[in-house]
PDB file of N, CA and C in Angstrom:
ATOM      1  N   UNK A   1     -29.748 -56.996  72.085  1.00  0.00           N
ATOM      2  CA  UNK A   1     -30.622 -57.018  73.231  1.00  0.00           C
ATOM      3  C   UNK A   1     -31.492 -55.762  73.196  1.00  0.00           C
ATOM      4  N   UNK A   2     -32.674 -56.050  73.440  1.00  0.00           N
ATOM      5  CA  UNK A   2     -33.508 -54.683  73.717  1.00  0.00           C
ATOM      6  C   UNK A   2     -34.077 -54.585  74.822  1.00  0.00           C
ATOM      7  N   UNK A   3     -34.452 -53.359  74.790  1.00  0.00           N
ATOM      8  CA  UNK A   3     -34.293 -52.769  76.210  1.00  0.00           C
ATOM      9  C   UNK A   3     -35.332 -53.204  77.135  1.00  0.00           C
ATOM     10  N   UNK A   4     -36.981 -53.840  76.312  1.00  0.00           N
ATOM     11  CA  UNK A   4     -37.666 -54.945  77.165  1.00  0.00           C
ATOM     12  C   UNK A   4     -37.274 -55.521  77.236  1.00  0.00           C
ATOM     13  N   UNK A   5     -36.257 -56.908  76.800  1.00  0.00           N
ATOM     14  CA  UNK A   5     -35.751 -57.841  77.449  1.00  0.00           C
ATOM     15  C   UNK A   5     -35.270 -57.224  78.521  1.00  0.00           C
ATOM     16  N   UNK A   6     -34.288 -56.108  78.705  1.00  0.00           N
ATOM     17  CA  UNK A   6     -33.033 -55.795  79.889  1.00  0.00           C
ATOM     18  C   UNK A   6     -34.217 -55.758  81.118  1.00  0.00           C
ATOM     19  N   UNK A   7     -35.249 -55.086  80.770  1.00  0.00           N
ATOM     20  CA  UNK A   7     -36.308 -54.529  81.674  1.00  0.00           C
ATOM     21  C   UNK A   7     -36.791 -55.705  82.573  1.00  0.00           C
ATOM     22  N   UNK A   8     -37.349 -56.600  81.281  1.00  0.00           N
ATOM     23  CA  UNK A   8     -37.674 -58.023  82.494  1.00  0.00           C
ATOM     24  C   UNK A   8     -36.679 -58.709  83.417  1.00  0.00           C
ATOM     25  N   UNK A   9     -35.620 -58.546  83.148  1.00  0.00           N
ATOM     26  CA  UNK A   9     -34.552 -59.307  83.722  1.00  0.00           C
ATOM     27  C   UNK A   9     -34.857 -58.675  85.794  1.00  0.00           C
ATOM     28  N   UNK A  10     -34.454 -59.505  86.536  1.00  0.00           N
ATOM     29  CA  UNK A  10     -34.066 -59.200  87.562  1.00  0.00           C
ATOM     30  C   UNK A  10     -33.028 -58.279  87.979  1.00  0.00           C
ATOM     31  N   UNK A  11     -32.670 -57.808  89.072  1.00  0.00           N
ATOM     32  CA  UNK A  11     -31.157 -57.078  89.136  1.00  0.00           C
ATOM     33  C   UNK A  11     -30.266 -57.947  89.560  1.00  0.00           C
ATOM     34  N   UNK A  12     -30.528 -58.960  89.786  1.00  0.00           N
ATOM     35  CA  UNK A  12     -29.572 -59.696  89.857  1.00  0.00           C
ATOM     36  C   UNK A  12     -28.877 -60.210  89.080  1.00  0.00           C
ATOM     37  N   UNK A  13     -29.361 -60.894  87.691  1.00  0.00           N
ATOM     38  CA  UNK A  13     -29.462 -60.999  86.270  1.00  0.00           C
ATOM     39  C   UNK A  13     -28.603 -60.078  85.659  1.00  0.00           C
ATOM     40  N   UNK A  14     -28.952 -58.760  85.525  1.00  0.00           N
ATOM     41  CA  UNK A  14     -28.422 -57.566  84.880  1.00  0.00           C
ATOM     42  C   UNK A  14     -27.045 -57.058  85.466  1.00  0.00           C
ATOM     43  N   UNK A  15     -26.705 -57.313  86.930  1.00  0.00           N
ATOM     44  CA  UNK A  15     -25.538 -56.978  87.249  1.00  0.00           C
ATOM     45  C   UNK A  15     -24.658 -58.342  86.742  1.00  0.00           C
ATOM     46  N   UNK A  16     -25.036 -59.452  86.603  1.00  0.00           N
ATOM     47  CA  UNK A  16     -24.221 -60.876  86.328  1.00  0.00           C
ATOM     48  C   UNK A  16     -23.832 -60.280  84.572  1.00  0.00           C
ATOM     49  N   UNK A  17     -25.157 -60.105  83.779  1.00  0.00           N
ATOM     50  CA  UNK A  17     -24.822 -59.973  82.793  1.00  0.00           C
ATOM     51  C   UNK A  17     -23.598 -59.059  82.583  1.00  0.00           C
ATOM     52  N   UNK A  18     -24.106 -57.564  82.798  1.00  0.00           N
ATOM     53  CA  UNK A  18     -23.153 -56.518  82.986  1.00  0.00           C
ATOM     54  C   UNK A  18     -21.591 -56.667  83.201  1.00  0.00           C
ATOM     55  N   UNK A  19     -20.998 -57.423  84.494  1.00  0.00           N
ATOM     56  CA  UNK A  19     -19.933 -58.240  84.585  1.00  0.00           C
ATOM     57  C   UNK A  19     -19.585 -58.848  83.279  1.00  0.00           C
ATOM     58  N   UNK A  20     -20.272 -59.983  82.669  1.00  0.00           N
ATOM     59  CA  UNK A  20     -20.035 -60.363  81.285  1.00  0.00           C
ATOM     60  C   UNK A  20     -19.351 -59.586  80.309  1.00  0.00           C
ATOM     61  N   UNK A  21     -20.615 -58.652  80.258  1.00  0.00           N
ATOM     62  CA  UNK A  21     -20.236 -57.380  79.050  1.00  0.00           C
ATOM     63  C   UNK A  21     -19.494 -57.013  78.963  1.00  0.00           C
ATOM     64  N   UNK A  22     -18.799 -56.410  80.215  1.00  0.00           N
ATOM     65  CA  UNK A  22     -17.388 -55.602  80.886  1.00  0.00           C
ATOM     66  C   UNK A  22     -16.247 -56.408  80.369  1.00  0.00           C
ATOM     67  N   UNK A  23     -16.247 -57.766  80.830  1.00  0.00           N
ATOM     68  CA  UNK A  23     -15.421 -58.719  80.257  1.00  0.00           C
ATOM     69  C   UNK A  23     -14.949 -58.558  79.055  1.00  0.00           C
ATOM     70  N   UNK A  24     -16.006 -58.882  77.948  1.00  0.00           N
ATOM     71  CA  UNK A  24     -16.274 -58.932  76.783  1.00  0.00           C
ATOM     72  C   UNK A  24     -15.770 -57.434  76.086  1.00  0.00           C
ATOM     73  N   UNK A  25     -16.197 -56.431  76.495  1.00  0.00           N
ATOM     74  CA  UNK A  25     -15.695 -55.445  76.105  1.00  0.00           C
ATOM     75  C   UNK A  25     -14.254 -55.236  76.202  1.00  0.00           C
ATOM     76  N   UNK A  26     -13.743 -55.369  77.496  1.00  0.00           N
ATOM     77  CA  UNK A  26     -12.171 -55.626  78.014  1.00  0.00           C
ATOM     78  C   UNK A  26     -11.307 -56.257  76.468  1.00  0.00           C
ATOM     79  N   UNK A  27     -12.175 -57.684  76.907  1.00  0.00           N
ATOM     80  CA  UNK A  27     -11.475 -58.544  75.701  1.00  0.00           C
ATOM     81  C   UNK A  27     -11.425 -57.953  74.060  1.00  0.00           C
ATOM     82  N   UNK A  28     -12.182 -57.387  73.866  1.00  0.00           N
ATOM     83  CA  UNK A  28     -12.554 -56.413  72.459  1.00  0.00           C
ATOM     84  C   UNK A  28     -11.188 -55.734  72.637  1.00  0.00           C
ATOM     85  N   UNK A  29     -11.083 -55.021  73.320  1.00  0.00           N
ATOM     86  CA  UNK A  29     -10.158 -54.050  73.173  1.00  0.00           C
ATOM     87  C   UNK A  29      -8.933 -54.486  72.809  1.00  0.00           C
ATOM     88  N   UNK A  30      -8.636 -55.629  73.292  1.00  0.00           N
ATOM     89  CA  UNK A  30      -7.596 -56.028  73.245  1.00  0.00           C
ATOM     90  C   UNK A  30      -7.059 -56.498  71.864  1.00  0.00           C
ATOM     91  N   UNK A  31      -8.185 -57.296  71.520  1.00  0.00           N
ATOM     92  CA  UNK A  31      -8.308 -57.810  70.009  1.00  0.00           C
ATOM     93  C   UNK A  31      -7.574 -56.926  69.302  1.00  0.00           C
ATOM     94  N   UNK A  32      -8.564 -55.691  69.430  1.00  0.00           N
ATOM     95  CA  UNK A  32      -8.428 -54.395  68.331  1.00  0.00           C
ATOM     96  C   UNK A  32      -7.391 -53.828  68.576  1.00  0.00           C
ATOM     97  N   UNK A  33      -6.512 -53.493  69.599  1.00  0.00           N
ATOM     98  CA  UNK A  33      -5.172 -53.548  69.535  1.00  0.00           C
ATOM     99  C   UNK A  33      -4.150 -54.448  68.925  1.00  0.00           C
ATOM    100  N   UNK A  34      -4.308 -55.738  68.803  1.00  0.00           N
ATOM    101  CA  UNK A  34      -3.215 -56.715  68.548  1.00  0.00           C
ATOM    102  C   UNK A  34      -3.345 -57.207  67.367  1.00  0.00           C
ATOM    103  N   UNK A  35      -4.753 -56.394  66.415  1.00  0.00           N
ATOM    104  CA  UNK A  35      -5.051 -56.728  65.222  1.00  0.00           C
ATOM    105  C   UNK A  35      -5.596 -57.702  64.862  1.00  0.00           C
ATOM    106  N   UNK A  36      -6.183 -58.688  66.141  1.00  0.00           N
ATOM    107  CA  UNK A  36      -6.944 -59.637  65.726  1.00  0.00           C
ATOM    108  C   UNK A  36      -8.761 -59.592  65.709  1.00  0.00           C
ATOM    109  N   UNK A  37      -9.342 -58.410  65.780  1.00  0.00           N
ATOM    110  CA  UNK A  37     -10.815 -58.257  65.848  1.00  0.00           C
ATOM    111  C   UNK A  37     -11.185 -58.870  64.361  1.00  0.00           C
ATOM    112  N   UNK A  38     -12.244 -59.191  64.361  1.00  0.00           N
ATOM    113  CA  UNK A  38     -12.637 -59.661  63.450  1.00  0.00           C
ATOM    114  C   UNK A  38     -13.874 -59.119  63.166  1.00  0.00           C
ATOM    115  N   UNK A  39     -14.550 -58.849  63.971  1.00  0.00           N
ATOM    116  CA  UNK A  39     -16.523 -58.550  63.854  1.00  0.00           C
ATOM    117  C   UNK A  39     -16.029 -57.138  65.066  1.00  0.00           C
ATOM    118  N   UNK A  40     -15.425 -55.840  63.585  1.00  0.00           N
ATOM    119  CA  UNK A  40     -16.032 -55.030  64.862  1.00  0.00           C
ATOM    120  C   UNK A  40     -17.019 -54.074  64.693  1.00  0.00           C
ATOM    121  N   UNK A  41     -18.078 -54.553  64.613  1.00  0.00           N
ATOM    122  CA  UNK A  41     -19.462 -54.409  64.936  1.00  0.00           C
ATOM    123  C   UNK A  41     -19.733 -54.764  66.359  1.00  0.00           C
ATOM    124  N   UNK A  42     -19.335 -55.404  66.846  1.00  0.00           N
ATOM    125  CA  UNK A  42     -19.178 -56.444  68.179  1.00  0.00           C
ATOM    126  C   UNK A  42     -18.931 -54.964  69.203  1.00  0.00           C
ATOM    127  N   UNK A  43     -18.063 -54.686  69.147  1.00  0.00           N
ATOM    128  CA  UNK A  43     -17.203 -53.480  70.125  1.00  0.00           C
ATOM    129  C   UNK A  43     -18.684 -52.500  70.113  1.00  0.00           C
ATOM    130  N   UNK A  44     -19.430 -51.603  68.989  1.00  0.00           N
ATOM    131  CA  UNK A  44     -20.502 -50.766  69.428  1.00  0.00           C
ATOM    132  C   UNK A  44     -21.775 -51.579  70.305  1.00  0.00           C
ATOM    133  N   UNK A  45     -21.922 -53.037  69.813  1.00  0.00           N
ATOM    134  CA  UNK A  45     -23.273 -53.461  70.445  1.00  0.00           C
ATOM    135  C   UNK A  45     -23.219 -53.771  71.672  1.00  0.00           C
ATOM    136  N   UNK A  46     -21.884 -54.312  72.471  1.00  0.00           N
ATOM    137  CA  UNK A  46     -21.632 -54.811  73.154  1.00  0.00           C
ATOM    138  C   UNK A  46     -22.048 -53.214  74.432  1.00  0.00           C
ATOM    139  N   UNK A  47     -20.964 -52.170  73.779  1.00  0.00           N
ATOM    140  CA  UNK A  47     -21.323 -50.959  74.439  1.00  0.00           C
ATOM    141  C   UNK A  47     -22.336 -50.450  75.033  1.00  0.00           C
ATOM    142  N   UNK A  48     -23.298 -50.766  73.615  1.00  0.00           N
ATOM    143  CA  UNK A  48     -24.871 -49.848  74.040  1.00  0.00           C
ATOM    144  C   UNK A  48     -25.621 -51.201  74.723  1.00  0.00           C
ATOM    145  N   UNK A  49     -25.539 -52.324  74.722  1.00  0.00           N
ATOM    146  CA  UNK A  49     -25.815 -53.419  75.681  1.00  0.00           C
ATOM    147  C   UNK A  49     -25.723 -52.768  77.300  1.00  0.00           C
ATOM    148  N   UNK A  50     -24.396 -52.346  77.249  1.00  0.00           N
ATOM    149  CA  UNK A  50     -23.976 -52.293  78.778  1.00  0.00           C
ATOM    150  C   UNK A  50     -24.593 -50.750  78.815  1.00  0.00           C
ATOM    151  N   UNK A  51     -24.792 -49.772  78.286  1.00  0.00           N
ATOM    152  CA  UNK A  51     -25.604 -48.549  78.545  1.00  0.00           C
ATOM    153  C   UNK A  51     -26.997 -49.008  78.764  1.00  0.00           C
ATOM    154  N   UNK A  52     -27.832 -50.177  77.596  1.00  0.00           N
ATOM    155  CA  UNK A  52     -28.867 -49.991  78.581  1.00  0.00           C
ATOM    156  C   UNK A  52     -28.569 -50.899  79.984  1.00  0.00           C
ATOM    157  N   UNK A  53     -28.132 -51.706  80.186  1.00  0.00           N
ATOM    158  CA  UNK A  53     -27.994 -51.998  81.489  1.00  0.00           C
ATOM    159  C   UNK A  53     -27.982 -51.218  82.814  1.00  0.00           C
ATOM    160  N   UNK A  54     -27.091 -50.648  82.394  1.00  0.00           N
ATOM    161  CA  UNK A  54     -27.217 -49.348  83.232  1.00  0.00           C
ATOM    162  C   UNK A  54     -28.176 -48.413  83.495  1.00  0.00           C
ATOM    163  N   UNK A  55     -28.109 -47.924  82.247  1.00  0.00           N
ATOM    164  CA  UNK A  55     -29.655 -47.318  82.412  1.00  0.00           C
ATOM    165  C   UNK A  55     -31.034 -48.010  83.285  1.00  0.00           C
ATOM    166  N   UNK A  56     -31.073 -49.054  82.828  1.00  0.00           N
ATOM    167  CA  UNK A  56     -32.175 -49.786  83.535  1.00  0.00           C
ATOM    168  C   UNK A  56     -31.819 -49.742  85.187  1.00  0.00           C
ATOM    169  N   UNK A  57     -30.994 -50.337  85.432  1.00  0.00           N
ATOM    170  CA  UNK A  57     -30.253 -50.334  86.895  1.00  0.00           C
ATOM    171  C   UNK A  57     -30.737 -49.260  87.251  1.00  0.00           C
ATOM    172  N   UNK A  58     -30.311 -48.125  87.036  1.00  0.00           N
ATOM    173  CA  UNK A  58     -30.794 -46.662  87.402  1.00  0.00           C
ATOM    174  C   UNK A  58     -32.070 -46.043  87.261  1.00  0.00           C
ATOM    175  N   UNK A  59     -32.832 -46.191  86.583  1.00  0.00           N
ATOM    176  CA  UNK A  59     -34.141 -46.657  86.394  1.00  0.00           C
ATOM    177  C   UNK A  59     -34.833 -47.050  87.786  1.00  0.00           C
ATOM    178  N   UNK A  60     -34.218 -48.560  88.411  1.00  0.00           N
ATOM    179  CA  UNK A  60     -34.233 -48.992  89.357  1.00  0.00           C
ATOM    180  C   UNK A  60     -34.477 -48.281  90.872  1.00  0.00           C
ATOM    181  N   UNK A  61     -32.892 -47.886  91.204  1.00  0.00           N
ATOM    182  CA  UNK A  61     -32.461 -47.548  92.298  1.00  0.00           C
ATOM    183  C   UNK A  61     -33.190 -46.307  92.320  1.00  0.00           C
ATOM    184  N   UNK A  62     -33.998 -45.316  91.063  1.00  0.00           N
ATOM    185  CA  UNK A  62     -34.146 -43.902  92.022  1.00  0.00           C
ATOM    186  C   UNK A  62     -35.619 -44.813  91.839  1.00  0.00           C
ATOM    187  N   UNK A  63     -36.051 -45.305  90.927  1.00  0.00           N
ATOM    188  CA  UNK A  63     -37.792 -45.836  91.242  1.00  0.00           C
ATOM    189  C   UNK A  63     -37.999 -45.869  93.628  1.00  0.00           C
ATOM    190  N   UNK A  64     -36.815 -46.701  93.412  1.00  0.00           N
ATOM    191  CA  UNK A  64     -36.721 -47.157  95.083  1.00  0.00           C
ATOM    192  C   UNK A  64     -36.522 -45.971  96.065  1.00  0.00           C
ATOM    193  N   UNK A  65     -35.621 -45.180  95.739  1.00  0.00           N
ATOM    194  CA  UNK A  65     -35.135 -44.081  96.301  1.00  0.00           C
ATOM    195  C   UNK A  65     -36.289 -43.038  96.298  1.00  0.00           C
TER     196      UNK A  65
END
């Protein structure tokens, strides 16, 4: 994902996604504990996914503030 896509998205969008990610990351971890990861490449993109999310979010709230 790049960071114009994250940008166009709504905040409504980006917090749904975000939730996802969190998930997804959760679930990573787990993998990679129990020795079943397979693609972990997956675990860094997923990360910097949810950083820019954030970032953008924040971006956001002080634009408003």
């Amino acid at each position: 994902m790049k960071a114009a896509d994250v940008r166009a998205k709504t905040g409504d969008e980006l917090r749904t996604q975000l939730g996802d990610l969190r998930k997804e990351a959760f679930n990573l971890r787990f993998q990679k504990a129990s020795g079943q990861l397979e693609n972990t490449a997956r675990v860094r993109q997923v990360r910097r996914d949810i950083a820019r999310i954030m970032n953008a979010l924040g971006e956001r709230r002080r634009a408003e503030g």
